[in-house]
PDB file of N, CA and C in Angstrom:
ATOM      1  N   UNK A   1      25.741   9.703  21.842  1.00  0.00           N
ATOM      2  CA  UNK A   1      24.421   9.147  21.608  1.00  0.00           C
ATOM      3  C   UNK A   1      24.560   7.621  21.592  1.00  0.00           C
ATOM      4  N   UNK A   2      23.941   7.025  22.295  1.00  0.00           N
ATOM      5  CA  UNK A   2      23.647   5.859  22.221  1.00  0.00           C
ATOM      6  C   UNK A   2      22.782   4.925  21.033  1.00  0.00           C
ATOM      7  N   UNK A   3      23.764   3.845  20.616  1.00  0.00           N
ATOM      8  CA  UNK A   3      23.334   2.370  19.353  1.00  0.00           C
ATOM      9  C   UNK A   3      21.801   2.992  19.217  1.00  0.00           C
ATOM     10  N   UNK A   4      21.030   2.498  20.681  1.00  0.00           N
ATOM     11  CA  UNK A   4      19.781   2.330  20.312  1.00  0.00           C
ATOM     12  C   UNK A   4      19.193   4.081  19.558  1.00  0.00           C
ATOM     13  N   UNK A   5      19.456   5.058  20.549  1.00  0.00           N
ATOM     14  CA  UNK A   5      19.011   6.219  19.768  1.00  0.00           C
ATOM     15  C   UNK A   5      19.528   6.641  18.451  1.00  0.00           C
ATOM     16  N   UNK A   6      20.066   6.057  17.972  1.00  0.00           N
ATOM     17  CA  UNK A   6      21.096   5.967  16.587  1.00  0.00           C
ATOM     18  C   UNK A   6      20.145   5.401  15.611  1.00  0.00           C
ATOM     19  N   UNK A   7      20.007   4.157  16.232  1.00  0.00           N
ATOM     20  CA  UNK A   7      18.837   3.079  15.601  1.00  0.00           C
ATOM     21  C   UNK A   7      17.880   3.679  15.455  1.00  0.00           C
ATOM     22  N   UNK A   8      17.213   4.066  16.633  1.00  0.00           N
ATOM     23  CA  UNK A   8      15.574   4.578  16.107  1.00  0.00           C
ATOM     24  C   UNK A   8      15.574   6.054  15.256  1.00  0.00           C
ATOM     25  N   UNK A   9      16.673   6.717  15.334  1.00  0.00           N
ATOM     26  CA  UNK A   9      16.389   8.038  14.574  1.00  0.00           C
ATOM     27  C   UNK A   9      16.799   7.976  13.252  1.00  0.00           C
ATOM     28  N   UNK A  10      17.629   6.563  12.209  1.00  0.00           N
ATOM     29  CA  UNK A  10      17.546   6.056  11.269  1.00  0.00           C
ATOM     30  C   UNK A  10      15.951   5.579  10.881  1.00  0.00           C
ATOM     31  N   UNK A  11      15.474   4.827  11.783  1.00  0.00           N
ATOM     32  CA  UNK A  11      14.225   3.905  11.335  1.00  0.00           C
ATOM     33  C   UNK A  11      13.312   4.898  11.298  1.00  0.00           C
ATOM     34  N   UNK A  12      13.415   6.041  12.185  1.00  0.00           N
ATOM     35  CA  UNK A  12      12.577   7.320  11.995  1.00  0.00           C
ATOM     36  C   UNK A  12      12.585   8.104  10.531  1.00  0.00           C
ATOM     37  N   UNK A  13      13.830   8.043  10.170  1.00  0.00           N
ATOM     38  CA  UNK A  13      13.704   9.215   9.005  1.00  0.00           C
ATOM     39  C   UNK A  13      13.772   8.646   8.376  1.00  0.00           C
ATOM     40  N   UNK A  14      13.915   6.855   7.875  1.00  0.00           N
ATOM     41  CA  UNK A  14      13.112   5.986   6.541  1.00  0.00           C
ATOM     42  C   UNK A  14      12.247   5.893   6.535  1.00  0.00           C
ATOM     43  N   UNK A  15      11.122   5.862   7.713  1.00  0.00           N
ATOM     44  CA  UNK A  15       9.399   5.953   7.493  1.00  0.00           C
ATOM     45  C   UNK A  15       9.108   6.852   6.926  1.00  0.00           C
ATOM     46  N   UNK A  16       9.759   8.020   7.621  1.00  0.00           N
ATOM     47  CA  UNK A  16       9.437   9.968   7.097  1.00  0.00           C
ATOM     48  C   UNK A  16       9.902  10.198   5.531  1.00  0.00           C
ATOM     49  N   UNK A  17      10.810   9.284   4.754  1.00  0.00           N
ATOM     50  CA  UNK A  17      10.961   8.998   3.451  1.00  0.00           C
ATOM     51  C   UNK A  17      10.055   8.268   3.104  1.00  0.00           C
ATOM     52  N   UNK A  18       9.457   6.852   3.310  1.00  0.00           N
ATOM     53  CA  UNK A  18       8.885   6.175   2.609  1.00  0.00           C
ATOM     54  C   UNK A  18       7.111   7.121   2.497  1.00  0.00           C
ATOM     55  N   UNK A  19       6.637   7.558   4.083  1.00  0.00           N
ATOM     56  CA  UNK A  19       5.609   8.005   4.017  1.00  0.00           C
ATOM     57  C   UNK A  19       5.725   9.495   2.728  1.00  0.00           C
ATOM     58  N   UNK A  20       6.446  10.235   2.689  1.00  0.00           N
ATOM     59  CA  UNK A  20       6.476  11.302   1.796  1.00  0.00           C
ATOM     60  C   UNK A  20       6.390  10.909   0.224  1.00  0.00           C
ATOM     61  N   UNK A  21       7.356   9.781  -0.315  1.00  0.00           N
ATOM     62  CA  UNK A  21       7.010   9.594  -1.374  1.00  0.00           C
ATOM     63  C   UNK A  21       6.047   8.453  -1.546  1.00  0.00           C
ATOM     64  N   UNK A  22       5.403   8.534  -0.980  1.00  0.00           N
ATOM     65  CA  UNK A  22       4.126   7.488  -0.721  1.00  0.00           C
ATOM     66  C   UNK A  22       2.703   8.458  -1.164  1.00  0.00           C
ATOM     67  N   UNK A  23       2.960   9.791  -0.519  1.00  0.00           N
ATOM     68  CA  UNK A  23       2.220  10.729  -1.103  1.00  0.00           C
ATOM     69  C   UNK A  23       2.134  11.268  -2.067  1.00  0.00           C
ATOM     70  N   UNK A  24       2.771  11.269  -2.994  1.00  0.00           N
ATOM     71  CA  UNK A  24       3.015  11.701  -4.478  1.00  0.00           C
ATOM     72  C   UNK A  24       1.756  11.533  -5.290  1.00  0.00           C
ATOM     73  N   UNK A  25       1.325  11.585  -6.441  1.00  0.00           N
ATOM     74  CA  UNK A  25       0.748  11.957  -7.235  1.00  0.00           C
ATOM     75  C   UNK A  25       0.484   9.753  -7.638  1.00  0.00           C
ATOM     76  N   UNK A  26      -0.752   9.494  -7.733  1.00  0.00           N
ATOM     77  CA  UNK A  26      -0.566   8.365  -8.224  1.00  0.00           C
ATOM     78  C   UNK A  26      -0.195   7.778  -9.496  1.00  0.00           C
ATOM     79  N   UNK A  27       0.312   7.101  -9.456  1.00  0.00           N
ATOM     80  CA  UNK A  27       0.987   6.468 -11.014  1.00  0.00           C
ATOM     81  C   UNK A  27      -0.023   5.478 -11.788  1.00  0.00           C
ATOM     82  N   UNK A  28       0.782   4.820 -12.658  1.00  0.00           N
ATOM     83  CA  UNK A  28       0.174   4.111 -13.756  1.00  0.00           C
ATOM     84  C   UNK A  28      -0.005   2.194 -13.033  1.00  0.00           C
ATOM     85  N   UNK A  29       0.864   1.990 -12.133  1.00  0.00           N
ATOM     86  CA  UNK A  29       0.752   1.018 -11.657  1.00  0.00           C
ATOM     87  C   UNK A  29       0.006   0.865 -10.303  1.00  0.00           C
ATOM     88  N   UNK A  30      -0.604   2.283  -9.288  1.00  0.00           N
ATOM     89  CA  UNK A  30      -1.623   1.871  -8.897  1.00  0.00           C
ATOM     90  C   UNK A  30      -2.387   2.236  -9.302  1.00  0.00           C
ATOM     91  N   UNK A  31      -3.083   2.591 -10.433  1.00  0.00           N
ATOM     92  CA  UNK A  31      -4.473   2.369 -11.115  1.00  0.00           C
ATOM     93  C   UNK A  31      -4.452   0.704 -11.672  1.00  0.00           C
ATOM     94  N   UNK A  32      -3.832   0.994 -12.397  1.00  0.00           N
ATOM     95  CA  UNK A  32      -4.330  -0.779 -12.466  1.00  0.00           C
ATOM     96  C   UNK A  32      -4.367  -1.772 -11.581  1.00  0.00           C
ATOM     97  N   UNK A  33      -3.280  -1.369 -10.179  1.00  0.00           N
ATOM     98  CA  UNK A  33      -3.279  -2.431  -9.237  1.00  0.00           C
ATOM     99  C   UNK A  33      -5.218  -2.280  -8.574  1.00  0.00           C
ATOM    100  N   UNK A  34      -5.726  -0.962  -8.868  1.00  0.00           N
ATOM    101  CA  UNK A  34      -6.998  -0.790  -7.889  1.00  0.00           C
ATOM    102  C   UNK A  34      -7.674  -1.428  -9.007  1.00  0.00           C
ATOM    103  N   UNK A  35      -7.886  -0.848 -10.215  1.00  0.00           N
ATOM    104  CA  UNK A  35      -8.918  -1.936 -11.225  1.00  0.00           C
ATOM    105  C   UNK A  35      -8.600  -3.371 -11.243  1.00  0.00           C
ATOM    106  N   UNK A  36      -7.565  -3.940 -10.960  1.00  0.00           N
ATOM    107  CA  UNK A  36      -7.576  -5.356 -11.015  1.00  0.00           C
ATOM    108  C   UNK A  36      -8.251  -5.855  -9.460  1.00  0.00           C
ATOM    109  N   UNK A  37      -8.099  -5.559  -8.500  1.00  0.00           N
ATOM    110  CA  UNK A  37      -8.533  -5.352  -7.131  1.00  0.00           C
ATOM    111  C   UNK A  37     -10.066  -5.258  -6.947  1.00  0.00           C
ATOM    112  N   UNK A  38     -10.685  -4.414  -7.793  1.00  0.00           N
ATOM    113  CA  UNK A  38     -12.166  -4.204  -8.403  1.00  0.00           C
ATOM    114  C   UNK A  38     -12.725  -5.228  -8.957  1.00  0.00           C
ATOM    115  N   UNK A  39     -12.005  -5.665  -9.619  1.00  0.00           N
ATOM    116  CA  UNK A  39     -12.278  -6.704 -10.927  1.00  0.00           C
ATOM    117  C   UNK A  39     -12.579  -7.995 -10.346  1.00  0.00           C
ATOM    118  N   UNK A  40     -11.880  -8.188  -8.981  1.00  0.00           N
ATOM    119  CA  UNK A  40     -11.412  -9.629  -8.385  1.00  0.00           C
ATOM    120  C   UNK A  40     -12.698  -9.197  -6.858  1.00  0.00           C
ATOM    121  N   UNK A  41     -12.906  -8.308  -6.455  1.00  0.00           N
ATOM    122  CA  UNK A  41     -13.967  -8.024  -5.912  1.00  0.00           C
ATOM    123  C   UNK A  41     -14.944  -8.401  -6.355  1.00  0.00           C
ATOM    124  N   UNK A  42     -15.598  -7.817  -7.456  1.00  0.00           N
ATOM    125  CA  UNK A  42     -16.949  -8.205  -8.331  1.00  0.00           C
ATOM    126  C   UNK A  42     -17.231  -9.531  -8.863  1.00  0.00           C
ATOM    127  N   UNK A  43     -15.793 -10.264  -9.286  1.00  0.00           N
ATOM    128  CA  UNK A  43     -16.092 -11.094  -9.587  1.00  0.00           C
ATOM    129  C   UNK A  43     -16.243 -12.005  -8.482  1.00  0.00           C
ATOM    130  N   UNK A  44     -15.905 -11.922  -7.232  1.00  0.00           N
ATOM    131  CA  UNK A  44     -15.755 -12.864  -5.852  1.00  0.00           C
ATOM    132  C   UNK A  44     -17.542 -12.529  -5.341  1.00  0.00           C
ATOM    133  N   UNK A  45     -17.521 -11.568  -5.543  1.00  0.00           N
ATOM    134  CA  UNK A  45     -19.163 -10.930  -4.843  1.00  0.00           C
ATOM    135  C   UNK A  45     -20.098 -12.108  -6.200  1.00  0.00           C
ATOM    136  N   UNK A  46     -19.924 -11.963  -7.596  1.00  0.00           N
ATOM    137  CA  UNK A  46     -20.899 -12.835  -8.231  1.00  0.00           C
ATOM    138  C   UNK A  46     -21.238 -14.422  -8.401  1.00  0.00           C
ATOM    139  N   UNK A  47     -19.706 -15.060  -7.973  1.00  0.00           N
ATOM    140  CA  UNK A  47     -19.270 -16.291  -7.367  1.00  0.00           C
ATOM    141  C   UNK A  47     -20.563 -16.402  -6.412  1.00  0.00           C
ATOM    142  N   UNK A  48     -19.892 -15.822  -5.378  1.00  0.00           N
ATOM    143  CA  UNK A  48     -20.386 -16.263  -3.697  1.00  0.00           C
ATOM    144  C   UNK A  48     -22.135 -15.821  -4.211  1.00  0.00           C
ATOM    145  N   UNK A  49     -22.591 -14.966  -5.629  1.00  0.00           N
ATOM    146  CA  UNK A  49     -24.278 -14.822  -5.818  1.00  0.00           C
ATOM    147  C   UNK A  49     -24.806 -15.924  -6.187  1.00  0.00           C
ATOM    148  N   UNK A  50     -23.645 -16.491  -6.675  1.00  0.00           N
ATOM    149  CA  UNK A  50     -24.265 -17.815  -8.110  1.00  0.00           C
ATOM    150  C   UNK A  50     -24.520 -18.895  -7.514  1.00  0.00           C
ATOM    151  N   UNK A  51     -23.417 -19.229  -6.252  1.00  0.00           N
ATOM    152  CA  UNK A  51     -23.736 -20.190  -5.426  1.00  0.00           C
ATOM    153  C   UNK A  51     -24.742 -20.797  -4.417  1.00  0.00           C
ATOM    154  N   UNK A  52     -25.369 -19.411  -4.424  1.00  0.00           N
ATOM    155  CA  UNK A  52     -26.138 -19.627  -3.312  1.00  0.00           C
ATOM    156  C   UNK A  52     -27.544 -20.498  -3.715  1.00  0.00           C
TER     157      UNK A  52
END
């Protein structure tokens, strides 16, 4: 087998890891990453109201 097919069937089965535990059950750090995300939304949306 050839470097390069070596190469890509490594880079293949770390995506196929990262995507799988990517699917898991969500945790405690993305809920807060989405409420802070929310937070910085609403407050950017009442900015850009106040200004006008």
């Amino acid at each position: 087998m050839k470097l390069k097919s070596k190469a890509t069937l490594v880079i293949l089965a770390v995506i196929m890891v990262f995507t799988t535990v990517g699917c898991e059950k969500e945790g405690g750090a993305e809920k807060t990453g989405k409420k802070i995300d929310k937070a910085f939304s609403t407050a950017k949306e009442k900015i850009k109201d106040a200004t006008k």
